[in-house]
C-alpha atoms as a PDB file:
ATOM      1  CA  UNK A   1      59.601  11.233 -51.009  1.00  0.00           C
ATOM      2  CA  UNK A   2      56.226  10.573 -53.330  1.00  0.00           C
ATOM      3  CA  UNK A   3      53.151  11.077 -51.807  1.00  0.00           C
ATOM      4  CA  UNK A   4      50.197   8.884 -52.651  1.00  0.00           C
ATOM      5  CA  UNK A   5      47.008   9.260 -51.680  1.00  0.00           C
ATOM      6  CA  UNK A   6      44.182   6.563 -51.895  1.00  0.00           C
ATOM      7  CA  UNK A   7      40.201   7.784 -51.282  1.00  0.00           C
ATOM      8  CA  UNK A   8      37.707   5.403 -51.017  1.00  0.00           C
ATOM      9  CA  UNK A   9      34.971   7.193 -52.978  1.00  0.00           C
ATOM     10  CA  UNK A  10      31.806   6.393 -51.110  1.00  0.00           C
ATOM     11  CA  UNK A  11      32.936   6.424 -47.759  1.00  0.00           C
ATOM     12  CA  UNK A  12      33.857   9.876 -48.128  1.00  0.00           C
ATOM     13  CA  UNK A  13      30.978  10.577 -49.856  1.00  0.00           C
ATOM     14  CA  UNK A  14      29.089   9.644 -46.990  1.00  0.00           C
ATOM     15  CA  UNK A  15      31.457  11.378 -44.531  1.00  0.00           C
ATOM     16  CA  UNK A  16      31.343  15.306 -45.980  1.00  0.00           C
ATOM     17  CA  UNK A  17      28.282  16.696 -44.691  1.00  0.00           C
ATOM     18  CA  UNK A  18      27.745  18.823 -48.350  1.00  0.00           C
ATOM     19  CA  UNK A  19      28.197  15.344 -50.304  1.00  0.00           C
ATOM     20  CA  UNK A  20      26.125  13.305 -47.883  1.00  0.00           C
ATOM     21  CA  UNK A  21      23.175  15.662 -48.438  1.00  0.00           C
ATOM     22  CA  UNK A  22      23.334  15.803 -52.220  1.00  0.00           C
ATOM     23  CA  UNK A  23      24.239  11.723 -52.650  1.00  0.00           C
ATOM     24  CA  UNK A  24      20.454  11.790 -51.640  1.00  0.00           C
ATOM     25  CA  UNK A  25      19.328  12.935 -54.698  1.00  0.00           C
ATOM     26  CA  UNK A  26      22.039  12.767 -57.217  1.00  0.00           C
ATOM     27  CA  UNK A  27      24.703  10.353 -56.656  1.00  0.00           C
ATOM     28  CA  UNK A  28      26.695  11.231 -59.729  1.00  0.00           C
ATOM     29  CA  UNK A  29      26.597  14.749 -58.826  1.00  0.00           C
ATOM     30  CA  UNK A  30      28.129  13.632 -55.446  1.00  0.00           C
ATOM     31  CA  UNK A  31      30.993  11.586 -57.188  1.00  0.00           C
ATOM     32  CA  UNK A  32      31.765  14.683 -59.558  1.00  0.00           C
ATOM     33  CA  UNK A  33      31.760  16.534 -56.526  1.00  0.00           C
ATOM     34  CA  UNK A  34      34.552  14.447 -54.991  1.00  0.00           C
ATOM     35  CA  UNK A  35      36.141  13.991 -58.032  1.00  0.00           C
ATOM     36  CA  UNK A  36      36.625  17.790 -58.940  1.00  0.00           C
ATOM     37  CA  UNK A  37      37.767  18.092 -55.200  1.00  0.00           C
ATOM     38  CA  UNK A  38      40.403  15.556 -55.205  1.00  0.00           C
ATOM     39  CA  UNK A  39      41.575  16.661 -58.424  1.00  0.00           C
ATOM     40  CA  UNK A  40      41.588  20.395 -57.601  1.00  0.00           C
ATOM     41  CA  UNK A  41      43.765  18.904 -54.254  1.00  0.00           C
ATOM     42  CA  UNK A  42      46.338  16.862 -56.371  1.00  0.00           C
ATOM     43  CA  UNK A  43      47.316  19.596 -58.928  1.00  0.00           C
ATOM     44  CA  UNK A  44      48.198  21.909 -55.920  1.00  0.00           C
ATOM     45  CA  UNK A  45      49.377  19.409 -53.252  1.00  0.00           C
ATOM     46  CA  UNK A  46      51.767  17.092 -55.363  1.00  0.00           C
ATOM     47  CA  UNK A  47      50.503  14.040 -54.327  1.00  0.00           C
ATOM     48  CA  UNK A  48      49.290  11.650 -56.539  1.00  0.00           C
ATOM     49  CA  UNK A  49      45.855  10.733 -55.706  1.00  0.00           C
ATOM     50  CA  UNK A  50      44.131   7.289 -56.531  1.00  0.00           C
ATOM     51  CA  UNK A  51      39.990   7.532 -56.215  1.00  0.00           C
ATOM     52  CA  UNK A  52      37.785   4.159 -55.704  1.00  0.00           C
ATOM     53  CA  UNK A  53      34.472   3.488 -56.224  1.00  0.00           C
ATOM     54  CA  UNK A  54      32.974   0.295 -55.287  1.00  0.00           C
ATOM     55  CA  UNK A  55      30.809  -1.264 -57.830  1.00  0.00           C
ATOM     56  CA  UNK A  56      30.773  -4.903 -55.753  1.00  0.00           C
ATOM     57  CA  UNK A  57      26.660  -5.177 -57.110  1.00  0.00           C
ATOM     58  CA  UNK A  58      27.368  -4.345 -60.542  1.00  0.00           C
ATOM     59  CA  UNK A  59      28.713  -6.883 -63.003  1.00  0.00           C
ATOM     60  CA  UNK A  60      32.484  -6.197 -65.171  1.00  0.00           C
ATOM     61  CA  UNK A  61      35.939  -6.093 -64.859  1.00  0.00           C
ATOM     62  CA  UNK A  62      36.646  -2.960 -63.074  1.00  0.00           C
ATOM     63  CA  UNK A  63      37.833   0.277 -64.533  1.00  0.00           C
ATOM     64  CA  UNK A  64      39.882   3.260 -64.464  1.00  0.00           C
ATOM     65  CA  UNK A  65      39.820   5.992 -65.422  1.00  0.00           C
ATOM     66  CA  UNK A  66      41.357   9.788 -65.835  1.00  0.00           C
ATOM     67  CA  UNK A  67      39.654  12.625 -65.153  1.00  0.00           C
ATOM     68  CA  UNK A  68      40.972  15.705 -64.476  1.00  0.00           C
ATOM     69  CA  UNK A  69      44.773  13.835 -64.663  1.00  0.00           C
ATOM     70  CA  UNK A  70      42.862  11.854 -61.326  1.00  0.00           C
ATOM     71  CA  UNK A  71      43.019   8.081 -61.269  1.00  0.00           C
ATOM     72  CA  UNK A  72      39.160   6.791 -60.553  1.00  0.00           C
ATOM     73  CA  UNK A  73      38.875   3.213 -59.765  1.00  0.00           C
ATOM     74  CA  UNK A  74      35.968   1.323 -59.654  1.00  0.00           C
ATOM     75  CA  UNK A  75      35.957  -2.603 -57.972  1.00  0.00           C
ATOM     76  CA  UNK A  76      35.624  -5.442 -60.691  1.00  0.00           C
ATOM     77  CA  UNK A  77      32.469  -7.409 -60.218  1.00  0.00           C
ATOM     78  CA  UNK A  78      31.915  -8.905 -56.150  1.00  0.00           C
ATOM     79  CA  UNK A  79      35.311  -6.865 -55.392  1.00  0.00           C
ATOM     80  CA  UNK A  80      34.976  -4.500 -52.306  1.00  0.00           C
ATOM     81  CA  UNK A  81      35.965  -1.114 -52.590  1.00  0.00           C
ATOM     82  CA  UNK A  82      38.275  -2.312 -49.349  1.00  0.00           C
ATOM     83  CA  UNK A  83      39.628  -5.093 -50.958  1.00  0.00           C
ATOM     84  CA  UNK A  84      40.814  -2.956 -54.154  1.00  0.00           C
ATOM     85  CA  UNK A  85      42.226  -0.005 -51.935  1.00  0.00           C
ATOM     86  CA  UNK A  86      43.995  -2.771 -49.873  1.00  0.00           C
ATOM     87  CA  UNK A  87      45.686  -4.738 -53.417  1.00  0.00           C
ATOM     88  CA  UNK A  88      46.449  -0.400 -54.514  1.00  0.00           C
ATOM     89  CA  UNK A  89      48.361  -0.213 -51.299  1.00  0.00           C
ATOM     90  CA  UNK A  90      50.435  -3.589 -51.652  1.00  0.00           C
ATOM     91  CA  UNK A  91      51.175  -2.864 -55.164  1.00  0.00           C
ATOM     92  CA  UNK A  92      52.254   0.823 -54.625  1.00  0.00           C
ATOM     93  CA  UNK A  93      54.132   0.258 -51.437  1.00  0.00           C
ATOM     94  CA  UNK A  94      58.094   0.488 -52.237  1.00  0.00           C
ATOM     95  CA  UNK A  95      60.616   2.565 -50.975  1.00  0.00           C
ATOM     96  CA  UNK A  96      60.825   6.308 -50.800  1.00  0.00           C
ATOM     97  CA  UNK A  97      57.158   6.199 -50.922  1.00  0.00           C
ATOM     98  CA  UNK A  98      54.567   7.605 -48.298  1.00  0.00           C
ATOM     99  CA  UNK A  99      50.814   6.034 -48.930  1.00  0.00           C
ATOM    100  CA  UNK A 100      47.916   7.924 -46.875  1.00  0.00           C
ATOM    101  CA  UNK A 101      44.447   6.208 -47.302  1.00  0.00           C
ATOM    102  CA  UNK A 102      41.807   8.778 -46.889  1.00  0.00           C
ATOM    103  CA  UNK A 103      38.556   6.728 -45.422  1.00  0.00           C
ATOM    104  CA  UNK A 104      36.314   6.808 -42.350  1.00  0.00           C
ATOM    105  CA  UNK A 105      36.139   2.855 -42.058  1.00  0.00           C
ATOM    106  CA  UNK A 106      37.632   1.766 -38.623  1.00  0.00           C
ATOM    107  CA  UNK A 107      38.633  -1.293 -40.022  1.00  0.00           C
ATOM    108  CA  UNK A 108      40.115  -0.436 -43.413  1.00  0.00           C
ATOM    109  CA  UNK A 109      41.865   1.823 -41.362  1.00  0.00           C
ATOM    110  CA  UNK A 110      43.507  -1.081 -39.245  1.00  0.00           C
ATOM    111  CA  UNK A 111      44.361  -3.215 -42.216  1.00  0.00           C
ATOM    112  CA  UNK A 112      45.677  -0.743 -43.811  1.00  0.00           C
ATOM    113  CA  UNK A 113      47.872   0.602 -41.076  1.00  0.00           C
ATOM    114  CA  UNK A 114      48.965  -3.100 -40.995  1.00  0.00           C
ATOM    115  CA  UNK A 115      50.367  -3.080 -44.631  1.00  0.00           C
ATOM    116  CA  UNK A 116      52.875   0.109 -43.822  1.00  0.00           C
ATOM    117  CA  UNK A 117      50.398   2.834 -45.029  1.00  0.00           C
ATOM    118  CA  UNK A 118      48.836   6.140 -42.816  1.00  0.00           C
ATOM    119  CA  UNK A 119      45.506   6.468 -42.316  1.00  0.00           C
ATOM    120  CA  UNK A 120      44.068   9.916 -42.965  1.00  0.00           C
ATOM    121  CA  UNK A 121      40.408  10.205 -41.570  1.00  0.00           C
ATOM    122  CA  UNK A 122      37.571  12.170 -43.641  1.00  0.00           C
ATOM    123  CA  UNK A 123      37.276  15.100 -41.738  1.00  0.00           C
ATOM    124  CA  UNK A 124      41.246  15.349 -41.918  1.00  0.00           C
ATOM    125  CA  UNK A 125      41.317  15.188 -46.210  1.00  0.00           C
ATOM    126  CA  UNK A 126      38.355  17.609 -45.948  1.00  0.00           C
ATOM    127  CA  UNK A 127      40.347  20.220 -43.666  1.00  0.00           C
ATOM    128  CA  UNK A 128      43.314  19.481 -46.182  1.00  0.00           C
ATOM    129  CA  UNK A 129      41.156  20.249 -48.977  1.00  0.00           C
ATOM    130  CA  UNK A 130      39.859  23.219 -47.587  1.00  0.00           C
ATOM    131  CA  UNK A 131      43.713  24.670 -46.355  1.00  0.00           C
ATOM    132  CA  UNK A 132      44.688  23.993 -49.932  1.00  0.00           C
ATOM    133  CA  UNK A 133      41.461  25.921 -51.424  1.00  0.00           C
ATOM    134  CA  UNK A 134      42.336  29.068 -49.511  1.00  0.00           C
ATOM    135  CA  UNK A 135      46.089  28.824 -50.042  1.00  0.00           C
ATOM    136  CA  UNK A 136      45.074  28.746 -53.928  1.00  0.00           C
ATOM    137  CA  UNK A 137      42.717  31.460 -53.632  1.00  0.00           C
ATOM    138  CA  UNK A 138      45.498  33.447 -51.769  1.00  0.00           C
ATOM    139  CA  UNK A 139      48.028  32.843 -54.572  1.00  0.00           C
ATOM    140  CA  UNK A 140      46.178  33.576 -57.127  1.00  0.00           C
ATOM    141  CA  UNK A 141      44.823  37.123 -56.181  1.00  0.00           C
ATOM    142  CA  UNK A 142      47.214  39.570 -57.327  1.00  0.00           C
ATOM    143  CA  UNK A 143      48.641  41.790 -54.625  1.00  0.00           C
ATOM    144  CA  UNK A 144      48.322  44.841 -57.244  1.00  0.00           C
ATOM    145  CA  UNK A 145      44.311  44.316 -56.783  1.00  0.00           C
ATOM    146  CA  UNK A 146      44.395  45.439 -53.753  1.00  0.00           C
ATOM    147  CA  UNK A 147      45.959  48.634 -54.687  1.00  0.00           C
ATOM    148  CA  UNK A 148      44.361  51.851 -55.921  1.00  0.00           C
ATOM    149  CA  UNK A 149      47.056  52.431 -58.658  1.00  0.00           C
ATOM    150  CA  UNK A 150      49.487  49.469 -59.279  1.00  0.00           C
ATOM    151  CA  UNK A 151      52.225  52.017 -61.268  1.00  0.00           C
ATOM    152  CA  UNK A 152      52.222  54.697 -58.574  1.00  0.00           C
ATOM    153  CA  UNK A 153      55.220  52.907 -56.743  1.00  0.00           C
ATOM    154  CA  UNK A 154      56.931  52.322 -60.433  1.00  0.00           C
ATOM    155  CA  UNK A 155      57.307  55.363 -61.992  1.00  0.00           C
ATOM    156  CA  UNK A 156      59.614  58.383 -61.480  1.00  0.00           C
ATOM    157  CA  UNK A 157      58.467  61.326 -60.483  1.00  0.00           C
ATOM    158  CA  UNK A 158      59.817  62.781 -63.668  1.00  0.00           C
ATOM    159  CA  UNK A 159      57.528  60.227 -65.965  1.00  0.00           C
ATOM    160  CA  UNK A 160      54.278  60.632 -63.370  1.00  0.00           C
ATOM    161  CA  UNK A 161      54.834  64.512 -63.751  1.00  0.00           C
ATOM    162  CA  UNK A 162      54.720  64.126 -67.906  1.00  0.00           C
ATOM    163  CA  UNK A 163      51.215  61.809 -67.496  1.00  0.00           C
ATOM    164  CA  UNK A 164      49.976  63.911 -65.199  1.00  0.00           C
ATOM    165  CA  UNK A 165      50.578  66.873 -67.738  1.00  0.00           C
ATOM    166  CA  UNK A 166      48.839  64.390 -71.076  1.00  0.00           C
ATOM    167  CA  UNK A 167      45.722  63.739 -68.893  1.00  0.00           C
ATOM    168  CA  UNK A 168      45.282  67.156 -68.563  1.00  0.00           C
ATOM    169  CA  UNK A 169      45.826  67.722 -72.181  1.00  0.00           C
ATOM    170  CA  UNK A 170      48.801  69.950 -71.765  1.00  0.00           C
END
């Protein structure tokens, strides 16, 4: 079954403590933030994940984008960040398919709910994100780092006898 997940971008923003505090003073280096995050959570969880930004006060069509192989929305022009997540989720739904939408808004998460997809609170993505993080972490740490000498187990006795003996020069 094909997982989807669909973020709304500010809400979350203003959920995660770390991002809250930085969207202060650097809003773009809040969004890169998420956007790193979610990106970093779709190459190891499989689940394609759709990223929207509201831009209801700022006049265009809408875009998307790719970064990082992660699909950022933003609203067309007086076009809630709700009402685009809502449209992803009609146009996604079909069968074999399981669409989370990852926001803190009690009422996006009704509506949602309402059109067959799972809600999937902030604090929930961010525990996600973090389980993910250390599972990465403790796949990609070698278990031979952890050992003094990585060939000890490997090598007849015969073979560690004849390096022992060129070490020592004999």
């Amino acid at each position: 079954m094909e997982q989807i997940l669909i973020v709304d971008g500010y809400n979350i923003i203003g959920a995660w403590p770390e991002l809250s505090k930085l969207k202060d003073t650097d809003l773009e280096g809040a969004r890169d933030g998420l956007i790193h995050m979610l990106a970093e959570f779709q190459s190891f969880s499989g689940m394609k994940v759709y990223l929207v930004f509201d831009a209801y006060m700022v006049p265009g069509l809408g875009k998307k984008y790719v970064q990082n192989k992660l699909a950022v929305l933003y609203t067309k022009e007086k076009e809630t960040a709700d009402e685009r997540i809502e449209r992803l989720v009609t146009n996604l739904m079909g069968r074999r398919k399981e669409i989370f939408v990852a926001t803190s808004d009690m009422i996006e998460q009704h509506v949602i709910f309402g059109k067959g997809a799972l809600r999937m609170p902030a604090k929930e993505l961010l525990v996600k994100i973090k389980q993910n993080r250390k599972e990465v972490r403790e796949r990609i740490v070698p278990e031979t780092t952890t050992k003094r000498n990585p060939f000890n187990g490997k090598l007849s006795d015969e073979m560690k006898a004849q390096f022992e003996r060129m070490r020592r020069g004999e």
